[in-house]
C-alpha atoms as a PDB file:
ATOM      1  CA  UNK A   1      36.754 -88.130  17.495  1.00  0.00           C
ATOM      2  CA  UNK A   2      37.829 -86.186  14.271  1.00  0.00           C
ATOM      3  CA  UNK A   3      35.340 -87.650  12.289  1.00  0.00           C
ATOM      4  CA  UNK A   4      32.554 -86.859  14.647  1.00  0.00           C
ATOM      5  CA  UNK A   5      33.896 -83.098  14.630  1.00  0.00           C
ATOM      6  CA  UNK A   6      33.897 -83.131  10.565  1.00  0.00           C
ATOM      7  CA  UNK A   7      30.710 -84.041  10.882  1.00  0.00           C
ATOM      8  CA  UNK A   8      29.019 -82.225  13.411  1.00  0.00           C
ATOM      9  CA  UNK A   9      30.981 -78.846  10.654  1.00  0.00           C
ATOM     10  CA  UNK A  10      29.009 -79.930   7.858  1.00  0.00           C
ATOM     11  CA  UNK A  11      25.186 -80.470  10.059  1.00  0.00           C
ATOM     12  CA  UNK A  12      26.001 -76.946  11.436  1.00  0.00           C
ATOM     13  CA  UNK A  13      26.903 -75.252   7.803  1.00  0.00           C
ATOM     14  CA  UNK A  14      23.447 -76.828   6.671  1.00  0.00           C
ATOM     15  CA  UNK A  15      21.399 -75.209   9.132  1.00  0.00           C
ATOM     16  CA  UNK A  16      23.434 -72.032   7.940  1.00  0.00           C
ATOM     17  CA  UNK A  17      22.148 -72.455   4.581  1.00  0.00           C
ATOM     18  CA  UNK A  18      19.003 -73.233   5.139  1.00  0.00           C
ATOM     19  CA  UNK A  19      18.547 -69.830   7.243  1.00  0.00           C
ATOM     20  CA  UNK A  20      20.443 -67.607   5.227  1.00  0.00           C
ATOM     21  CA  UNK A  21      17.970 -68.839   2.335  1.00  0.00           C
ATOM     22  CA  UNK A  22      14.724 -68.356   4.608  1.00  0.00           C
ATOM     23  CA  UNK A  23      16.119 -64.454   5.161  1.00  0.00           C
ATOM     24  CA  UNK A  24      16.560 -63.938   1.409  1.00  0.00           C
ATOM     25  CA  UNK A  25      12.999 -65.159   0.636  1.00  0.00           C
ATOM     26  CA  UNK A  26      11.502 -63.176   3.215  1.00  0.00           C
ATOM     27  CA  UNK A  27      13.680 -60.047   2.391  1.00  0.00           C
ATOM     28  CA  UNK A  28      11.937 -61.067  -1.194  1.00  0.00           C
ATOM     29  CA  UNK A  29       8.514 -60.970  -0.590  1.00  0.00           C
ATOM     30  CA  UNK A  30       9.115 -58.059   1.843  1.00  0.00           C
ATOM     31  CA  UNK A  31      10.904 -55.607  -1.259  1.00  0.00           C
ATOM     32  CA  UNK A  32       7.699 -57.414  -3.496  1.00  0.00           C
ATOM     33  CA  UNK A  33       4.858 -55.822  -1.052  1.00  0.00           C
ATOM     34  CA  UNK A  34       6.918 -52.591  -0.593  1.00  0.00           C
ATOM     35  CA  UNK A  35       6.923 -51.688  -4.508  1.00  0.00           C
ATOM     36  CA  UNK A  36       3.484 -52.689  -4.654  1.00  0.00           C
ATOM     37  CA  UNK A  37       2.358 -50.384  -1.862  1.00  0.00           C
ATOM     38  CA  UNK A  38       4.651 -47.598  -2.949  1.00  0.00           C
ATOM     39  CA  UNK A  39       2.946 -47.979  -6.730  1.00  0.00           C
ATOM     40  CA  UNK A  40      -0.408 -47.655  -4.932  1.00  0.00           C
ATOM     41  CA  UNK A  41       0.647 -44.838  -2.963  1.00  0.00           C
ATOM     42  CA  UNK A  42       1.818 -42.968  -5.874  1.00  0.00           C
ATOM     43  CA  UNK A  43      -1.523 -43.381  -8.250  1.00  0.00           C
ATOM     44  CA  UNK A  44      -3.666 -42.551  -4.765  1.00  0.00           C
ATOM     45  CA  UNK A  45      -1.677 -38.878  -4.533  1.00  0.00           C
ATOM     46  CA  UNK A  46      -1.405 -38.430  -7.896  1.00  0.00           C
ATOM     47  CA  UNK A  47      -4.907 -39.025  -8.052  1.00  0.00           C
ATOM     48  CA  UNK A  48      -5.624 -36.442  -4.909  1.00  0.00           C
ATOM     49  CA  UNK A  49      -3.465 -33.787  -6.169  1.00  0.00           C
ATOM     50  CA  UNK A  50      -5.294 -33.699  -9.689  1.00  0.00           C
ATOM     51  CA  UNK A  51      -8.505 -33.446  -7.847  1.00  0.00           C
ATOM     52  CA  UNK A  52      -7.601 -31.410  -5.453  1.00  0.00           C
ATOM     53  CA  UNK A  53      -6.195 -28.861  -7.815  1.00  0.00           C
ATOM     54  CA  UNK A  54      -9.443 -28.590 -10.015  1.00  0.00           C
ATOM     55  CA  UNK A  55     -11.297 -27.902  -6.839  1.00  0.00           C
ATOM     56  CA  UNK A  56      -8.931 -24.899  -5.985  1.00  0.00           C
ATOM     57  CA  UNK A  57      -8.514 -23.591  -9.574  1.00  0.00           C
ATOM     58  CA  UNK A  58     -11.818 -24.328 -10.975  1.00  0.00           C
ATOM     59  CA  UNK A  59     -14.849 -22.272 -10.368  1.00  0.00           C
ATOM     60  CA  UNK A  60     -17.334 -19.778 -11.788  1.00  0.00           C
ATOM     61  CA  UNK A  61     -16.883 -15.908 -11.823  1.00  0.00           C
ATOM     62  CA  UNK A  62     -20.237 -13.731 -11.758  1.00  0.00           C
ATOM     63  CA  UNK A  63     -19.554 -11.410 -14.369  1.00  0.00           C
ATOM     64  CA  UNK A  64     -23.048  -8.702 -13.275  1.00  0.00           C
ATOM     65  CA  UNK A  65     -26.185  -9.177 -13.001  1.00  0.00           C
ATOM     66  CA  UNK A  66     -28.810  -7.426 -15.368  1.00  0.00           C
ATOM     67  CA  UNK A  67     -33.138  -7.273 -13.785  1.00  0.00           C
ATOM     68  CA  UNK A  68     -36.614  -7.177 -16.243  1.00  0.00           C
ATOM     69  CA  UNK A  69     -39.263  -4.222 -14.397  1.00  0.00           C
ATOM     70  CA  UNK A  70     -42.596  -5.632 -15.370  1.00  0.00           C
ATOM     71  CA  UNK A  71     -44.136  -2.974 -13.983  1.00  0.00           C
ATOM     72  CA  UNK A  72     -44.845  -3.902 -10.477  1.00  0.00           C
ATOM     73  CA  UNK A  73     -41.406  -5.161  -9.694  1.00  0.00           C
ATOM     74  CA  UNK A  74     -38.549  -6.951 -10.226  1.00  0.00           C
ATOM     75  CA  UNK A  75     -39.912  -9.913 -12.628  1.00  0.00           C
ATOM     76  CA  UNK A  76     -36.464 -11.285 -13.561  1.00  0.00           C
ATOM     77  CA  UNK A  77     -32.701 -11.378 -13.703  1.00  0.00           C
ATOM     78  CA  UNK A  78     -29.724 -12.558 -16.151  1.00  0.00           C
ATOM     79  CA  UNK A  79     -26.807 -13.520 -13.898  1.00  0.00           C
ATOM     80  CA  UNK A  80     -23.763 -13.625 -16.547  1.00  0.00           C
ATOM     81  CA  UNK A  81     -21.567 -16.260 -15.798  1.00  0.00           C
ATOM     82  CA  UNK A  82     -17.588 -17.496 -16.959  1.00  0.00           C
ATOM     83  CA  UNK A  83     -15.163 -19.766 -15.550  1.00  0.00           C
ATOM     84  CA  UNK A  84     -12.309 -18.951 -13.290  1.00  0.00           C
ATOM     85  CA  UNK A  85      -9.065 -18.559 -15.362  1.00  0.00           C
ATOM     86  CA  UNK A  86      -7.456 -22.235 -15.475  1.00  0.00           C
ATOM     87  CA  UNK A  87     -10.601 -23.595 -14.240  1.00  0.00           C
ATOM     88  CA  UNK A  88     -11.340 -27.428 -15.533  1.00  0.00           C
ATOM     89  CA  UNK A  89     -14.280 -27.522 -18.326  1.00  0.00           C
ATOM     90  CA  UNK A  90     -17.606 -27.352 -15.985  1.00  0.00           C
ATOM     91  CA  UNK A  91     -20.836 -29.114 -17.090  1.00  0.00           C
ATOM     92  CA  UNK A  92     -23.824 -26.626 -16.020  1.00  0.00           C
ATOM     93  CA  UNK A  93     -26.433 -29.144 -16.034  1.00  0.00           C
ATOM     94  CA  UNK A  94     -25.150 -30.401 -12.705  1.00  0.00           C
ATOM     95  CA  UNK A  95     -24.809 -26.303 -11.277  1.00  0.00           C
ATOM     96  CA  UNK A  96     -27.340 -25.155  -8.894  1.00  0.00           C
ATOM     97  CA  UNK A  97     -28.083 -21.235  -8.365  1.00  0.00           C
ATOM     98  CA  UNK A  98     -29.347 -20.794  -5.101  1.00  0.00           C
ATOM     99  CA  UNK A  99     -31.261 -17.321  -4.537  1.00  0.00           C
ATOM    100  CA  UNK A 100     -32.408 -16.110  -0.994  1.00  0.00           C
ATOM    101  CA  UNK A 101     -35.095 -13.428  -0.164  1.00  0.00           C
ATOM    102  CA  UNK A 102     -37.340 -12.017   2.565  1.00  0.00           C
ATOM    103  CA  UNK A 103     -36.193 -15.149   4.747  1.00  0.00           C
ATOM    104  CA  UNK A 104     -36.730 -17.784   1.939  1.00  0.00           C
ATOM    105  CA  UNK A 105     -34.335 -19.719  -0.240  1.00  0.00           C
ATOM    106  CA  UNK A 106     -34.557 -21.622  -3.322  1.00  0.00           C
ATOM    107  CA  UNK A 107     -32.306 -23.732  -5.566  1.00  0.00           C
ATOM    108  CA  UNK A 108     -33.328 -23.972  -9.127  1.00  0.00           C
ATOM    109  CA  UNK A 109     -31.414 -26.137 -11.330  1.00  0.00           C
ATOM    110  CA  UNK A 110     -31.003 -26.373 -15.109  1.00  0.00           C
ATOM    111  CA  UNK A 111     -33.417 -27.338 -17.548  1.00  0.00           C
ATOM    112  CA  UNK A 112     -31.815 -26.500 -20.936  1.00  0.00           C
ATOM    113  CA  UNK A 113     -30.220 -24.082 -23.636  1.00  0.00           C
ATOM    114  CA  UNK A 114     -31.824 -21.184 -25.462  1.00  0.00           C
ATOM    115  CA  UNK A 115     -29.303 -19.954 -28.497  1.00  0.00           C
ATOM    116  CA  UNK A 116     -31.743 -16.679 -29.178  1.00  0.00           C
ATOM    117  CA  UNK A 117     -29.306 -15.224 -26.853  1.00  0.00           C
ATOM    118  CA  UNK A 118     -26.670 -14.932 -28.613  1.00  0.00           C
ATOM    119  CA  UNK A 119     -26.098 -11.685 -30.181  1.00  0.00           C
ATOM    120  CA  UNK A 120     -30.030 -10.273 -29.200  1.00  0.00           C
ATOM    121  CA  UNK A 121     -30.164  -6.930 -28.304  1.00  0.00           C
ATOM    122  CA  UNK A 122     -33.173  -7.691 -26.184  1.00  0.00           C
ATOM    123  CA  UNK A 123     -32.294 -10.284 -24.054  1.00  0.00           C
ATOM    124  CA  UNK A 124     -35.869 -10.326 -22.054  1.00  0.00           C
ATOM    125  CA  UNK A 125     -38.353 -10.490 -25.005  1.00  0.00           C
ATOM    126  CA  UNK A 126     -36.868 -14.328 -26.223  1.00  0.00           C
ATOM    127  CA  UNK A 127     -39.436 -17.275 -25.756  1.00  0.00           C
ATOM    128  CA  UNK A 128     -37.517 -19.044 -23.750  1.00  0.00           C
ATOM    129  CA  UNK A 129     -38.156 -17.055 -20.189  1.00  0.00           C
ATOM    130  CA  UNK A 130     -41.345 -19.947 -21.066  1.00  0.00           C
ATOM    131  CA  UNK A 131     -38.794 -22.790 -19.389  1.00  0.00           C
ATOM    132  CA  UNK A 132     -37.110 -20.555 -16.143  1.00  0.00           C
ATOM    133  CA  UNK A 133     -39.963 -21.291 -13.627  1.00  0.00           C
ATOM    134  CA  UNK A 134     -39.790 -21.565  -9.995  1.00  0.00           C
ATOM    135  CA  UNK A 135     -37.326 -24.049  -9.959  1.00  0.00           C
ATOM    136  CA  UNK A 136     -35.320 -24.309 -13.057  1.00  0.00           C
ATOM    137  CA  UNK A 137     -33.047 -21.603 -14.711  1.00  0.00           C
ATOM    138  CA  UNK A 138     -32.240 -21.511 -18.699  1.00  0.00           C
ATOM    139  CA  UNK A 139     -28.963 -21.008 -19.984  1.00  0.00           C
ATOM    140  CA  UNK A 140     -28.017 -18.495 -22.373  1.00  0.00           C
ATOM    141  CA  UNK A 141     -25.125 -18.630 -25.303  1.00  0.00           C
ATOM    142  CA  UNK A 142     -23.283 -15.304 -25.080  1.00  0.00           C
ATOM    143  CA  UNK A 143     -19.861 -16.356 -26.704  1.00  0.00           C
ATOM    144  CA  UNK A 144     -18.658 -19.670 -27.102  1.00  0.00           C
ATOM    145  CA  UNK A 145     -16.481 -20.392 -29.424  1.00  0.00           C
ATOM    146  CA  UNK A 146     -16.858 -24.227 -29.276  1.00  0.00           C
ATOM    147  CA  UNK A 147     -20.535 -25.076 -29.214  1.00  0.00           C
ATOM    148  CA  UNK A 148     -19.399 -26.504 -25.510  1.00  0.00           C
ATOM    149  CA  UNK A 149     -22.754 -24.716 -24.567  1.00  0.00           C
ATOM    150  CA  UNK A 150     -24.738 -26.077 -26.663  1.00  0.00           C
ATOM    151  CA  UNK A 151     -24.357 -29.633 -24.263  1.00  0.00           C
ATOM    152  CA  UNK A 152     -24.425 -27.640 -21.595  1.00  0.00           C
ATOM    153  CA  UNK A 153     -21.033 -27.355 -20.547  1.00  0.00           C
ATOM    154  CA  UNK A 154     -18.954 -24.231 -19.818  1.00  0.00           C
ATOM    155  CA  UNK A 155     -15.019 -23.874 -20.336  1.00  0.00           C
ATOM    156  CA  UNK A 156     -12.232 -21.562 -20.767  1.00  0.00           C
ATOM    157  CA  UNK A 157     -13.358 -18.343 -22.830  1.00  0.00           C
ATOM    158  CA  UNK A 158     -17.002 -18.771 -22.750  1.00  0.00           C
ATOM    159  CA  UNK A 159     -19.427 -16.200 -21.760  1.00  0.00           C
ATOM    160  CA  UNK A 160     -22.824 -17.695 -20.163  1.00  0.00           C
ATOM    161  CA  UNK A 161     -25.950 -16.232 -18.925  1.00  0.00           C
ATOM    162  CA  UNK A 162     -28.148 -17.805 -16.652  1.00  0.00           C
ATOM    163  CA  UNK A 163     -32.277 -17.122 -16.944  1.00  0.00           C
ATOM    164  CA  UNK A 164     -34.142 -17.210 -13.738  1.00  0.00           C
ATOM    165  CA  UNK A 165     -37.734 -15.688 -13.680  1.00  0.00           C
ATOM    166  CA  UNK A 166     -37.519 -14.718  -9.618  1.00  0.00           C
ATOM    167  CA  UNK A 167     -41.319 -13.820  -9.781  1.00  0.00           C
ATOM    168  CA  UNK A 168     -42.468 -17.150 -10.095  1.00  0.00           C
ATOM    169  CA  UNK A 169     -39.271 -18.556  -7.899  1.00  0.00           C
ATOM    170  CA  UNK A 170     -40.583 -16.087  -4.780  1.00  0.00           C
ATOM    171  CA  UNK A 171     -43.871 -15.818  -6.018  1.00  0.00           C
ATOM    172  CA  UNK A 172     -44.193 -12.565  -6.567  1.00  0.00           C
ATOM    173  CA  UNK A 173     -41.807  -9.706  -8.556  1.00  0.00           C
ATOM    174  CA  UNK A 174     -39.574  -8.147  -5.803  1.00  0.00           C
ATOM    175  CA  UNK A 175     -40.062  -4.405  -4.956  1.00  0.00           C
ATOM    176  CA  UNK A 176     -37.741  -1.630  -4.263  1.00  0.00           C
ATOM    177  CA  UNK A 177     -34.986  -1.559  -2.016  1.00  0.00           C
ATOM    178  CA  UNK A 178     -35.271  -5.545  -1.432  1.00  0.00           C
ATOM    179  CA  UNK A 179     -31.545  -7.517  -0.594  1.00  0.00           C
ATOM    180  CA  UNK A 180     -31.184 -10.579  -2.788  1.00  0.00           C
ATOM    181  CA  UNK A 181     -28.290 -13.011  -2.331  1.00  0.00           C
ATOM    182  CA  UNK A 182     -26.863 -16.074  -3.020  1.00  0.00           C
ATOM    183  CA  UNK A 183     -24.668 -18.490  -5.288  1.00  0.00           C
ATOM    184  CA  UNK A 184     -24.091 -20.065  -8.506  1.00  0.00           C
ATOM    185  CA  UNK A 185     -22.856 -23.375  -7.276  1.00  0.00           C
ATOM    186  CA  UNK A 186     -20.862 -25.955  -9.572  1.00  0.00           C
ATOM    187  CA  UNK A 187     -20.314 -29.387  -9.430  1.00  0.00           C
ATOM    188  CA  UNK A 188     -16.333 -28.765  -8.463  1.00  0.00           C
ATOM    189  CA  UNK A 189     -14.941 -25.334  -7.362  1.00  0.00           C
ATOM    190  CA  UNK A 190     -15.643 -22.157  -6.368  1.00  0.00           C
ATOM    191  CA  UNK A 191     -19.441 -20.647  -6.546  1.00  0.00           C
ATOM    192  CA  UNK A 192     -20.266 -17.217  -8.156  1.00  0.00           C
ATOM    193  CA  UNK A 193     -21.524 -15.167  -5.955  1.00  0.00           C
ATOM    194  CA  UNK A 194     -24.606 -12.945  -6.086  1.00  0.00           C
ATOM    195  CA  UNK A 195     -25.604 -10.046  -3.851  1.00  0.00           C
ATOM    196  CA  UNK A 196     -27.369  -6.980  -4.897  1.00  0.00           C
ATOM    197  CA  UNK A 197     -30.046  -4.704  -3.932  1.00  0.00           C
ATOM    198  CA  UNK A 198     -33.231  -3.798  -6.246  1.00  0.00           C
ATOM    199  CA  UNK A 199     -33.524  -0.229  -6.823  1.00  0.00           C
ATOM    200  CA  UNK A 200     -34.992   2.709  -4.694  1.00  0.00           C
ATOM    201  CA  UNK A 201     -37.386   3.338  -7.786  1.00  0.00           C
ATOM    202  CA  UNK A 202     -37.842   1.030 -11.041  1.00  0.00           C
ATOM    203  CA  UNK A 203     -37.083   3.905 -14.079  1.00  0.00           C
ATOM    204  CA  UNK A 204     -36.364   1.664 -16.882  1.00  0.00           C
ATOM    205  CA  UNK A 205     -37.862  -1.735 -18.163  1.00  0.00           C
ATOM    206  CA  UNK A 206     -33.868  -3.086 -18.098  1.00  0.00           C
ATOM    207  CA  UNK A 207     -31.045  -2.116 -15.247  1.00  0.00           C
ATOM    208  CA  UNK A 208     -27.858  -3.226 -14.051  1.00  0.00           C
ATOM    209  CA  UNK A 209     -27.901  -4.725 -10.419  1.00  0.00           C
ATOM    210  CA  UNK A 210     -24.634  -6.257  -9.772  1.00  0.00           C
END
């Protein structure tokens, strides 16, 4: 009879083992997934919050708005453009400025640099009004310390301006007393805004609208 009891002691400490093992290797691969999931986690949000804080601090401030009077109207305008302060570098080639008048809308997008800007006193009489048409704008260098707009890119202490001919974008120069909005909209951030009204009566080839 003892020797059956001694016996049945050492079957049952087995089985012990053998279950006290199984919980460790499960508690194992358990701890394994969890560090692998909270590593995931971590890259995901860090990932989110980077984004997400470009979106809120990044963005494009209109700095005014200067029209062209061709003589029959308002022929064309130079919307003056920098980033927001802290704003992430912003490539211009993917920026749309989206105009709306008398009921209509367009959005013209980029098609390439003019440098005659920089420094010109007459900022309406370069050659390269030739590539703003009716749905395409022309950036100008203003300052840039960089050459960053020279690929088309705008960041932290640049000043841009933007070319749009609205004559051939509405089809026609805009009178007096006409409302034009709209946006300069980037690829990430906040958009410029634009809102101004022409004047009551066009006295000077070059005025400030906004």
């Amino acid at each position: 009879m003892m020797s059956y009891i001694r016996g049945k002691k050492g079957a049952m400490g087995i089985g012990t083992l053998i279950v006290f093992i199984a919980m460790v290797l499960v508690a194992a691969v358990a701890a394994a997934v969890l560090i692998n999931t909270s590593g995931f986690l971590q890259q995901k949000a860090m990932a989110t919050g980077k984004q997400s804080t470009e979106q809120v601090s990044s963005g494009l401030i209109c700095k005014g708005i200067t029209g062209h009077y061709d003589g029959t109207g308002l022929d064309a305008i130079a919307i003056y453009i920098s980033p927001n302060a802290g704003s992430a570098p912003i490539d211009l080639k993917q920026t749309k400025v989206i105009l709306t008048y008398d009921g209509k809308t367009a959005s013209l997008v980029y098609n390439g640099v003019t440098t005659e800007t920089e420094g010109t006193d007459n900022l309406f009489g370069i050659g390269n009004w030739t590539n703003a048409d009716a749905t395409h704008f022309v950036v100008g260098i203003i300052q840039d310390a960089d050459k960053s707009l020279n690929q088309g890119v705008i960041d932290s202490g640049d000043l841009a301006v933007l070319l749009v001919n609205v004559s051939k974008v509405f089809g026609e120069s805009i009178p007096t007393r006409q409302t034009i909005t709209g946006s300069v909209v980037p690829e990430f951030g906040a958009p410029a805004v634009i809102e101004f009204t022409t004047p009551a009566s066009y006295t000077q080839d070059v005025f400030e609208l906004q």
